[in-house]
N, C-alpha and C. Protein backbone atom coordinates (compact mmCIF):
# COMPACT_ATOMS: atom_id res chain seq x y z
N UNK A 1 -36.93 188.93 -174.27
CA UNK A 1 -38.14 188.14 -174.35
C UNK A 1 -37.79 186.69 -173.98
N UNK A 2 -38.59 186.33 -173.27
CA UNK A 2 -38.09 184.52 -172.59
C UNK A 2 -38.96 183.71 -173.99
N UNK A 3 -38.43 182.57 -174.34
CA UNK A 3 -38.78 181.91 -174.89
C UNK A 3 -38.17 180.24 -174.34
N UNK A 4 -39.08 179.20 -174.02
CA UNK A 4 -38.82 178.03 -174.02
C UNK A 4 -37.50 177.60 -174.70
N UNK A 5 -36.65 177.38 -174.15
CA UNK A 5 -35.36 176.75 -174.19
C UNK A 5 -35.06 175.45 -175.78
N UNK A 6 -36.22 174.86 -175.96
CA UNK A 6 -36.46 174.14 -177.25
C UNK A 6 -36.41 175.18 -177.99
N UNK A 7 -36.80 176.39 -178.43
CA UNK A 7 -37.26 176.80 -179.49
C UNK A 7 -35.77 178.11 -179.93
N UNK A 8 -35.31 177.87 -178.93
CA UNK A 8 -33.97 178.56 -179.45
C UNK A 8 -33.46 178.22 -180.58
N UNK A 9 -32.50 179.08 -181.26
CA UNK A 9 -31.71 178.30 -182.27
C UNK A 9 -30.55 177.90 -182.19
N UNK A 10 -30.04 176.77 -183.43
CA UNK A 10 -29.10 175.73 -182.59
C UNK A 10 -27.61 176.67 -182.09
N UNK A 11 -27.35 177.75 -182.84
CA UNK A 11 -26.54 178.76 -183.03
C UNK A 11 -26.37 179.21 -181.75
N UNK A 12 -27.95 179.65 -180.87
CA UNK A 12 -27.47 180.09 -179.55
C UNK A 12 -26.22 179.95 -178.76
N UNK A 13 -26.38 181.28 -177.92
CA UNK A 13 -24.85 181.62 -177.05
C UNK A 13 -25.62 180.77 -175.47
N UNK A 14 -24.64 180.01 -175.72
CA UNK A 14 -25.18 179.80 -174.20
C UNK A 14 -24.01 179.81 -173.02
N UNK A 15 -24.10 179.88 -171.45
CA UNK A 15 -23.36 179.51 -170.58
C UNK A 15 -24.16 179.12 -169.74
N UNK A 16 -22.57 177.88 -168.93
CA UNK A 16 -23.16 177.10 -168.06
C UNK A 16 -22.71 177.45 -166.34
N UNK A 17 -23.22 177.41 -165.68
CA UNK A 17 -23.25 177.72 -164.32
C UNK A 17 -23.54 176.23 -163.93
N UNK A 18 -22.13 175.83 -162.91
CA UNK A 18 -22.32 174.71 -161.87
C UNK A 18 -22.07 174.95 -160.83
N UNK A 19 -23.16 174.74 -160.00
CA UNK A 19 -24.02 174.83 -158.18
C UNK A 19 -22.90 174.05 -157.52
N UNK A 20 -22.24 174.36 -156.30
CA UNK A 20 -21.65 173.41 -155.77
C UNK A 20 -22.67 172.38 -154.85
N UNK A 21 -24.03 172.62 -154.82
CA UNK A 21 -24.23 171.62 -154.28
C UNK A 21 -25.90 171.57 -155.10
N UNK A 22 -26.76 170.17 -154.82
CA UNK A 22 -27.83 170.76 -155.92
C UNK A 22 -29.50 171.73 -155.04
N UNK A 23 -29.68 171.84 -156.30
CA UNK A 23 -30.93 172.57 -155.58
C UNK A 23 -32.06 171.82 -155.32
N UNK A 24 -32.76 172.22 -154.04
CA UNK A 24 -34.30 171.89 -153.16
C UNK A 24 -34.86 171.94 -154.79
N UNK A 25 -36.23 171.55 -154.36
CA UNK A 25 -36.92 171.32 -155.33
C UNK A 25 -37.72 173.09 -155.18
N UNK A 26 -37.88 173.41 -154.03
CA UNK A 26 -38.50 174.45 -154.03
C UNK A 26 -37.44 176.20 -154.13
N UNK A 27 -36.53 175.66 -154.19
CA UNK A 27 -35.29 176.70 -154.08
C UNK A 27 -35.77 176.70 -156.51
N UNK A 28 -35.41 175.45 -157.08
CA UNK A 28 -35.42 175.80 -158.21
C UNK A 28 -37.03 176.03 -158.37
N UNK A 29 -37.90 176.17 -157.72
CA UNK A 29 -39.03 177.26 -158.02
C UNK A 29 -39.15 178.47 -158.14
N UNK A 30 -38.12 178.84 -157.27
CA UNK A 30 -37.90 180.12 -156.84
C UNK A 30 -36.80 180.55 -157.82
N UNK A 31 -35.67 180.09 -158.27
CA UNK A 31 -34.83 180.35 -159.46
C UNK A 31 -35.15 180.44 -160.48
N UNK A 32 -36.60 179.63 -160.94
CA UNK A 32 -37.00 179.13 -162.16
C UNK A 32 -38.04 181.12 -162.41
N UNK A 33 -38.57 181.26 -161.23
CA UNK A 33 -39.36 182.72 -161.50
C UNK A 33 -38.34 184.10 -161.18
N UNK A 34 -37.16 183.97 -160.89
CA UNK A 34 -36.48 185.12 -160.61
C UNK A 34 -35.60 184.47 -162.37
N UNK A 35 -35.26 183.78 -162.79
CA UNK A 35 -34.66 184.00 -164.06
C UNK A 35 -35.63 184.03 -165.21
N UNK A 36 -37.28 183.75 -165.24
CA UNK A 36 -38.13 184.18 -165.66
C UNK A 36 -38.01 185.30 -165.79
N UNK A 37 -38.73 185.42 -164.64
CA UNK A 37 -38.47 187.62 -164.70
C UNK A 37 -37.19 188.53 -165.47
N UNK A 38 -36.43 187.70 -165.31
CA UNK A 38 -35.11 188.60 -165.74
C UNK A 38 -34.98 188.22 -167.07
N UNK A 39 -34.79 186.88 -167.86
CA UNK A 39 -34.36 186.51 -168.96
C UNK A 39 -35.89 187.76 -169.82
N UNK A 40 -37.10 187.45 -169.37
CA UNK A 40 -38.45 188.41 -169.85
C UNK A 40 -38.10 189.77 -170.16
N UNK A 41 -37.04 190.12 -169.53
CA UNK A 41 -36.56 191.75 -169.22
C UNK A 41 -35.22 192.31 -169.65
N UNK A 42 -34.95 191.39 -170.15
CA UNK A 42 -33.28 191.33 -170.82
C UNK A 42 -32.96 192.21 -171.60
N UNK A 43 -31.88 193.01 -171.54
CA UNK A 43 -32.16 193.98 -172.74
C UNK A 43 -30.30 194.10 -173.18
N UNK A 44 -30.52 194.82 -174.36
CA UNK A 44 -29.11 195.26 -175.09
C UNK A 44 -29.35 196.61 -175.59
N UNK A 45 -28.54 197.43 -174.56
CA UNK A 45 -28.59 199.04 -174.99
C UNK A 45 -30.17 198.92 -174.55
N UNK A 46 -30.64 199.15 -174.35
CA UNK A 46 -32.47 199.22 -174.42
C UNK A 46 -33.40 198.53 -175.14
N UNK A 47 -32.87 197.41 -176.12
CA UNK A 47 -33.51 196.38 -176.89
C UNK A 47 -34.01 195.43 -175.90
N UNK A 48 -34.97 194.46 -176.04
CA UNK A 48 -35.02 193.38 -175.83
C UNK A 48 -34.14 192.29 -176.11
N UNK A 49 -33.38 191.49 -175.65
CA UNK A 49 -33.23 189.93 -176.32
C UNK A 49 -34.19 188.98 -175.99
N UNK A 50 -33.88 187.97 -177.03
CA UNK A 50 -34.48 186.69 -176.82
C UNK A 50 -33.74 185.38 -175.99
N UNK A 51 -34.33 184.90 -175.29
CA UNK A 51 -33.05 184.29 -174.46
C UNK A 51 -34.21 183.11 -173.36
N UNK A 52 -33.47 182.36 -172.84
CA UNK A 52 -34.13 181.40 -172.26
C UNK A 52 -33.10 180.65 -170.95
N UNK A 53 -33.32 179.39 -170.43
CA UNK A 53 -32.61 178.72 -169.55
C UNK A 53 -33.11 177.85 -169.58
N UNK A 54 -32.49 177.04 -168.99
CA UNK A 54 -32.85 175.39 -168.05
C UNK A 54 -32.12 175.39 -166.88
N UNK A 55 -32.35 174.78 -166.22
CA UNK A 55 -31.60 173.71 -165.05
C UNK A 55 -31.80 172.45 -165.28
N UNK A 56 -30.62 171.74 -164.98
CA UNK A 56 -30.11 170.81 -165.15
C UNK A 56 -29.60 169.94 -164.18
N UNK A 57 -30.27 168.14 -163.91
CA UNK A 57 -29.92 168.33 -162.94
C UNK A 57 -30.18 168.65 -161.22
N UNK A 58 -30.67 169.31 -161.29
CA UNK A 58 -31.22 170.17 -159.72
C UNK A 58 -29.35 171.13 -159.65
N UNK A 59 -28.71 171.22 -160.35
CA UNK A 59 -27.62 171.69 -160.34
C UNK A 59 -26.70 172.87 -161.43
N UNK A 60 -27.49 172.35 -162.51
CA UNK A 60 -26.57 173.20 -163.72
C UNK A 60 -27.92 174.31 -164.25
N UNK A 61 -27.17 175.81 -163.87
CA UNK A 61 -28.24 176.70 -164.62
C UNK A 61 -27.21 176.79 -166.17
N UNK A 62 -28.19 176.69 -167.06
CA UNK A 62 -27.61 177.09 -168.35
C UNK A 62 -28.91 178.14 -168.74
N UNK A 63 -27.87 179.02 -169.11
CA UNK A 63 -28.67 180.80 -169.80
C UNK A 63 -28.50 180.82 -171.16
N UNK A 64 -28.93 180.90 -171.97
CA UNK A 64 -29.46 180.64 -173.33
C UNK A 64 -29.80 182.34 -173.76
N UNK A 65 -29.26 182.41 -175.04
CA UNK A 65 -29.32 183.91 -175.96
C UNK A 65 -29.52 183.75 -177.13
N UNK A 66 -30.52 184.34 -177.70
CA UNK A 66 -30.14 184.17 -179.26
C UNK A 66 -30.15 185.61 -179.84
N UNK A 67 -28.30 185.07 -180.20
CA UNK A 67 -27.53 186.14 -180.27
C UNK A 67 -27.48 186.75 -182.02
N UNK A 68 -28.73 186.08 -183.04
CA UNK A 68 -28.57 186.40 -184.02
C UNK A 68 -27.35 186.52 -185.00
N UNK A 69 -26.16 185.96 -184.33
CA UNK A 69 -24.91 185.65 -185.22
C UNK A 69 -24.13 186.95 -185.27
N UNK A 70 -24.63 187.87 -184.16
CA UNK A 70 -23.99 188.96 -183.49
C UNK A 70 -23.01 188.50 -182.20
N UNK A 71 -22.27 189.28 -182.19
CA UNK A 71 -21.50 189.37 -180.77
C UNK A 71 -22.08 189.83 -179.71
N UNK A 72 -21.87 188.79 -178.52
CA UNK A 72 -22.81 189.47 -177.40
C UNK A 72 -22.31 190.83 -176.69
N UNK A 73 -22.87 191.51 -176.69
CA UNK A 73 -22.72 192.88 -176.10
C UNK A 73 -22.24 192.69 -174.23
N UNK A 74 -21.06 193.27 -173.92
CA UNK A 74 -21.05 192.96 -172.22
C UNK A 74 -22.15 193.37 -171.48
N UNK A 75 -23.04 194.09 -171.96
CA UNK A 75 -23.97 195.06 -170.71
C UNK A 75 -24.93 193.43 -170.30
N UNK A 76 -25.33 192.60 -171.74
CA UNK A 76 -25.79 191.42 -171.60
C UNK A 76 -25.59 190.79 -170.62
N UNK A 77 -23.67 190.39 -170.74
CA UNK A 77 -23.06 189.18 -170.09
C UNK A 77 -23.07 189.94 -168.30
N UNK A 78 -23.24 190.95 -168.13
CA UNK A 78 -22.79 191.59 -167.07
C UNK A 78 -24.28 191.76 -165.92
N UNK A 79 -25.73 191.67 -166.78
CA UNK A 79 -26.76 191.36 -166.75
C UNK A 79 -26.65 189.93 -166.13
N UNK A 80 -26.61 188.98 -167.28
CA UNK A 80 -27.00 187.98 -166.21
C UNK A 80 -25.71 187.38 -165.04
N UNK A 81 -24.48 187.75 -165.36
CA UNK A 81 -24.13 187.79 -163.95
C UNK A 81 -24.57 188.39 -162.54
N UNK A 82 -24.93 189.69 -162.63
CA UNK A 82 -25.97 190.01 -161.83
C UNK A 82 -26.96 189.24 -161.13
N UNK A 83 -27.76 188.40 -161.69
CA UNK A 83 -28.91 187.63 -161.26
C UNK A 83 -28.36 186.33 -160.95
N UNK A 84 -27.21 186.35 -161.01
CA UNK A 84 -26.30 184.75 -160.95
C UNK A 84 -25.97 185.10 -159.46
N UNK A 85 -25.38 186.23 -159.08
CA UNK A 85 -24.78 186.91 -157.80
C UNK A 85 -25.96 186.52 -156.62
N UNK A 86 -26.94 187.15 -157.26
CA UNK A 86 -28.24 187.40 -156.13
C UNK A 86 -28.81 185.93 -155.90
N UNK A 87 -28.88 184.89 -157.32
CA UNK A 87 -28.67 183.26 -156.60
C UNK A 87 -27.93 182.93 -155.78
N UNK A 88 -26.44 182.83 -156.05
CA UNK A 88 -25.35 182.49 -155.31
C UNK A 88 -25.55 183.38 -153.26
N UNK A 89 -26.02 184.77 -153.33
CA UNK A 89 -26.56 185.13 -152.09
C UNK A 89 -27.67 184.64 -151.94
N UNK A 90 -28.54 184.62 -152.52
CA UNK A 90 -30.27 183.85 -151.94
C UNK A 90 -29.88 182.51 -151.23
N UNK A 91 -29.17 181.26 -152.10
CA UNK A 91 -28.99 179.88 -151.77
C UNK A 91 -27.72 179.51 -151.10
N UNK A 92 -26.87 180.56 -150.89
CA UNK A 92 -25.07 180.01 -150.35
C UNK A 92 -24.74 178.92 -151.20
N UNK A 93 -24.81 179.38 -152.65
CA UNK A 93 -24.01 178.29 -153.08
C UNK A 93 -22.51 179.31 -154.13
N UNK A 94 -22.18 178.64 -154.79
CA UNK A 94 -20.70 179.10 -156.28
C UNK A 94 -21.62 178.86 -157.29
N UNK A 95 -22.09 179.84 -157.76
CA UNK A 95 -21.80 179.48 -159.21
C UNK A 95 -21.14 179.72 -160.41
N UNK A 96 -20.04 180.79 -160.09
CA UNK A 96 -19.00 181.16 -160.58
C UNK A 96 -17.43 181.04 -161.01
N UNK A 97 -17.30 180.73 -160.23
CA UNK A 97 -15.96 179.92 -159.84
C UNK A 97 -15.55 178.70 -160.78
N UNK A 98 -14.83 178.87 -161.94
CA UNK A 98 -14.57 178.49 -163.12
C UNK A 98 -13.80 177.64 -163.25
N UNK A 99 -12.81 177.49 -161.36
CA UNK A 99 -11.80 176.00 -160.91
C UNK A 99 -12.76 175.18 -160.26
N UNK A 100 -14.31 175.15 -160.50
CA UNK A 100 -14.92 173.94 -160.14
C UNK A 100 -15.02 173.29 -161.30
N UNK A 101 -14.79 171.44 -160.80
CA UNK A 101 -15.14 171.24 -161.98
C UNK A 101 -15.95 169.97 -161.94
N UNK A 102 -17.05 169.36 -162.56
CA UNK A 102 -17.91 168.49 -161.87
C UNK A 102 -17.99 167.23 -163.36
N UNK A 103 -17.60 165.99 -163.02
CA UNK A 103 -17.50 165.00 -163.37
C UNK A 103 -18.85 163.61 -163.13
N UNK A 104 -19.45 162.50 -163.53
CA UNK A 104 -20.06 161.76 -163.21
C UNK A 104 -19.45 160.94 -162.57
N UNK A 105 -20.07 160.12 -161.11
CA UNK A 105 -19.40 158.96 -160.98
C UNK A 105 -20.02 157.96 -160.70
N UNK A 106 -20.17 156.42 -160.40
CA UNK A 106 -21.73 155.88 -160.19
C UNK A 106 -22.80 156.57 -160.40
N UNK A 107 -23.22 157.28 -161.27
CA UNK A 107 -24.80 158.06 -161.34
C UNK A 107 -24.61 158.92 -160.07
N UNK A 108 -23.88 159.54 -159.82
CA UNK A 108 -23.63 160.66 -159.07
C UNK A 108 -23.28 161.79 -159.83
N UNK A 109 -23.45 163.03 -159.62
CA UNK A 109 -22.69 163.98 -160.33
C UNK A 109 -21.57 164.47 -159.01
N UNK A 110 -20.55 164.82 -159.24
CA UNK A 110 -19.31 165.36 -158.08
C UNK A 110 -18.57 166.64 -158.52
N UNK A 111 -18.54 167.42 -157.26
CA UNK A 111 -17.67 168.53 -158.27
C UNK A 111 -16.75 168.69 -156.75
N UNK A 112 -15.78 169.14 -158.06
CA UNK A 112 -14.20 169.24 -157.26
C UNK A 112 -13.54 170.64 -157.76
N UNK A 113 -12.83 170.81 -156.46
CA UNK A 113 -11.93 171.96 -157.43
C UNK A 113 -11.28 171.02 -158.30
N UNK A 114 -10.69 172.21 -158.98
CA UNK A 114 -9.79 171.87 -160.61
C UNK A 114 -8.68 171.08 -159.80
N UNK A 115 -7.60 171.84 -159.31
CA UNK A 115 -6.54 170.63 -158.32
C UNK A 115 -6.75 169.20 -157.67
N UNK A 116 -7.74 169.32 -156.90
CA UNK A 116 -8.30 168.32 -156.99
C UNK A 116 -8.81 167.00 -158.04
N UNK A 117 -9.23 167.73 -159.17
CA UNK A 117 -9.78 166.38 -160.15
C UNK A 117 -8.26 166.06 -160.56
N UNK A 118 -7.46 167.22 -160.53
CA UNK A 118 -6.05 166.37 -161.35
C UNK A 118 -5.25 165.17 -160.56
N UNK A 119 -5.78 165.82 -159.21
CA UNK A 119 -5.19 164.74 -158.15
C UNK A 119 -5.78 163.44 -158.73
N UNK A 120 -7.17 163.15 -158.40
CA UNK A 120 -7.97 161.83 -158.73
C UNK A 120 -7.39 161.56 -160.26
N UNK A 121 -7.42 162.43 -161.21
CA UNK A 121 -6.67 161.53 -162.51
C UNK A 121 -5.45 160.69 -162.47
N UNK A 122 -4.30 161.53 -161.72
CA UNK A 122 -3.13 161.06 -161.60
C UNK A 122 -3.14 159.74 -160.40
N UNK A 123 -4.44 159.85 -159.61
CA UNK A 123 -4.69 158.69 -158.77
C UNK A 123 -5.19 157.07 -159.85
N UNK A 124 -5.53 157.87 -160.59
CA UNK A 124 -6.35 156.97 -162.02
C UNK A 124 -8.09 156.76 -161.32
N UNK A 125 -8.77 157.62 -160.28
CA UNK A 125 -9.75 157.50 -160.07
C UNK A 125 -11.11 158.20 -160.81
N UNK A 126 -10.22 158.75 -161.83
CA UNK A 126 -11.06 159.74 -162.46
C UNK A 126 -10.20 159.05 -163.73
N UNK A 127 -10.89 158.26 -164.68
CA UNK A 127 -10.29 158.20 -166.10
C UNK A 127 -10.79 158.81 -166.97
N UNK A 128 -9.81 158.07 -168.01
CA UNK A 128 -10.41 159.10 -169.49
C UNK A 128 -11.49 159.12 -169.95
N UNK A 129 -11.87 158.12 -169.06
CA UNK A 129 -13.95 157.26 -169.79
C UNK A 129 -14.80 157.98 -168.86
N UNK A 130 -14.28 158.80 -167.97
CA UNK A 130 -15.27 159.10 -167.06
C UNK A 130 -16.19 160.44 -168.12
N UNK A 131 -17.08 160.34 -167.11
CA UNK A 131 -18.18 161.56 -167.78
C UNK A 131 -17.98 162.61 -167.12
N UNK A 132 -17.51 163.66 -167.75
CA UNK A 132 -17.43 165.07 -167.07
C UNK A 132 -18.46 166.03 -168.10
N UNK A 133 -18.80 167.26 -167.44
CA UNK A 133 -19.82 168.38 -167.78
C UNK A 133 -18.04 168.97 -168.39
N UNK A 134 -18.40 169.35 -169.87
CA UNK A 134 -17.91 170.57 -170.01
C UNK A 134 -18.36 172.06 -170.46
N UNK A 135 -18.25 172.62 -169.30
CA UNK A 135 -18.63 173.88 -169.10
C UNK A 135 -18.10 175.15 -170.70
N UNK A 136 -17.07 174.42 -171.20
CA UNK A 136 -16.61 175.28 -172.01
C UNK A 136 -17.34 175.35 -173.61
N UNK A 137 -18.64 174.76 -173.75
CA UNK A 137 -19.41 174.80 -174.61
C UNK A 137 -20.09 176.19 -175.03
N UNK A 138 -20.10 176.35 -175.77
CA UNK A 138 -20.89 177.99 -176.16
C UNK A 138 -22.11 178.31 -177.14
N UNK A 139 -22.43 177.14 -177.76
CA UNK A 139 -23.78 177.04 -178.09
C UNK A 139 -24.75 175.90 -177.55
N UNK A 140 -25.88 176.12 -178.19
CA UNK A 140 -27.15 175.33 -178.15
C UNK A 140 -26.60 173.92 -178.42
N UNK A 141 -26.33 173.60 -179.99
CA UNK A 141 -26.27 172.96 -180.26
C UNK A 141 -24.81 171.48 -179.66
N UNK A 142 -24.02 172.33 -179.29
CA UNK A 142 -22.50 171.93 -178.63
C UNK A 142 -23.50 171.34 -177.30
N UNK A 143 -24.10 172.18 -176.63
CA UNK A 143 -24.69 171.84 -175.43
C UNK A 143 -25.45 170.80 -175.35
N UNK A 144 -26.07 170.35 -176.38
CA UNK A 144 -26.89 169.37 -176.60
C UNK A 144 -25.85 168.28 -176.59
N UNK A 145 -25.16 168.63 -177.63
CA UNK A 145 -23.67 167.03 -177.81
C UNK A 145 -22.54 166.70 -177.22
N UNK A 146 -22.02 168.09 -176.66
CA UNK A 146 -20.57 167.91 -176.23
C UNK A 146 -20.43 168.69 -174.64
N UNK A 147 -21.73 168.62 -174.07
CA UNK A 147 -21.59 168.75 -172.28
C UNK A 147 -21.17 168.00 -171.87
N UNK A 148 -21.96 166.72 -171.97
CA UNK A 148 -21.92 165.84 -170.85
C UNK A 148 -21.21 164.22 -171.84
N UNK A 149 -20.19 164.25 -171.44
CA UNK A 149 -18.38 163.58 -172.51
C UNK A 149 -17.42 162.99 -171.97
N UNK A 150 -17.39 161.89 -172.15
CA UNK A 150 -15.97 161.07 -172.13
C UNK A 150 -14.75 162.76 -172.07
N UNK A 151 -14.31 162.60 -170.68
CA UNK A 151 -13.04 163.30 -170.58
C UNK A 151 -12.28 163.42 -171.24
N UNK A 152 -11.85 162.73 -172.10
CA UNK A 152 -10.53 162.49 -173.42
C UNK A 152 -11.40 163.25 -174.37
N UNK A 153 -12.55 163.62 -174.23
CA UNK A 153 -13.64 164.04 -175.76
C UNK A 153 -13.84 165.95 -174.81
N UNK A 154 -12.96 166.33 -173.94
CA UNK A 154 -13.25 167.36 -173.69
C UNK A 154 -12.13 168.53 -173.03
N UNK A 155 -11.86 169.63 -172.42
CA UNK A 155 -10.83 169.95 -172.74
C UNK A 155 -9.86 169.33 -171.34
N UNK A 156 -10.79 168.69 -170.41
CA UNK A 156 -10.11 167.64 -169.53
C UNK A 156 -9.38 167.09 -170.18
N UNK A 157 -9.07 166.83 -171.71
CA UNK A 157 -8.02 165.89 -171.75
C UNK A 157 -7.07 165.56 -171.62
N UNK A 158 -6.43 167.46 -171.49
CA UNK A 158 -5.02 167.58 -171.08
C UNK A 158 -4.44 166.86 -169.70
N UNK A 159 -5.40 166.60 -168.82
CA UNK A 159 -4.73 165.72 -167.87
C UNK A 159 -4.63 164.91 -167.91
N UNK A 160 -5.34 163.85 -169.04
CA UNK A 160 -4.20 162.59 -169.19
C UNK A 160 -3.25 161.77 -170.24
N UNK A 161 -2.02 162.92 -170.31
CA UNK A 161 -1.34 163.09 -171.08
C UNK A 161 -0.09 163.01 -170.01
């Protein structure tokens, strides 16, 4: 069952998907009713879930579950990879690929491979103050506070050490 992304609870399972490049305005029309349809249709074993999204951005899909303080079942996680696939073919973009990694810079958002950002750290062009997305958040509530973070406040920190 889709439900508005506010009304989740703070507990929700969520993941984040980052676009390597961002989306048309009319491309996330078209994302916004094909993850409609699907999040509406979601099921576990033959249940319904409750579950939602946003985009973020013109760039970050985040998929939203409320997972009732259960473990998510793979047929779920394997579900909406599925509909992640058929984006990534509809638009030619990644949204999978887990060595991207996308940082703020002047009010830009940038994404780099992972090798890459370590390069720019060790360049000192990427510091510890910079704002990076971390993708490795897993609820609602984390998502709300600890996405978008001072690098030293995320698991980027290991590179500047």
């Amino acid at each position: 069952m889709y439900v508005d992304f506010s009304e989740l609870p703070k507990n929700a399972k969520v993941w984040i998907f980052q676009s390597t490049r961002k989306f048309t305005d009319d491309e996330i029309l078209k994302i916004n009713e094909l993850l409609i349809s699907f999040v509406a249709n979601w099921k576990d074993h033959g249940k319904n879930v409750t579950g939602s999204f946003i985009i973020k951005y013109q760039q970050f899909i985040v998929i939203a579950l409320d997972n009732n303080e259960r473990n998510v079942p793979g047929c779920v996680t394997d579900a909406s990879i599925r509909v992640l696939r058929e984006i990534e073919g509809l638009y030619h973009v990644d949204l999978l690929n887990k060595f991207n990694t996308t940082y703020r810079e002047n009010g830009s958002i940038n994404i780099v491979k992972l090798a890459e950002f370590q390069k720019l750290v060790k360049e000192s062009k990427i510091t510890s103050d910079t704002i990076v997305f971390n993708g490795m958040v897993s609820s609602v509530k984390d998502f709300e506070s600890l996405w978008e973070v001072p690098a030293i406040q995320s698991w980027h920190q290991r590179y500047f050490n």
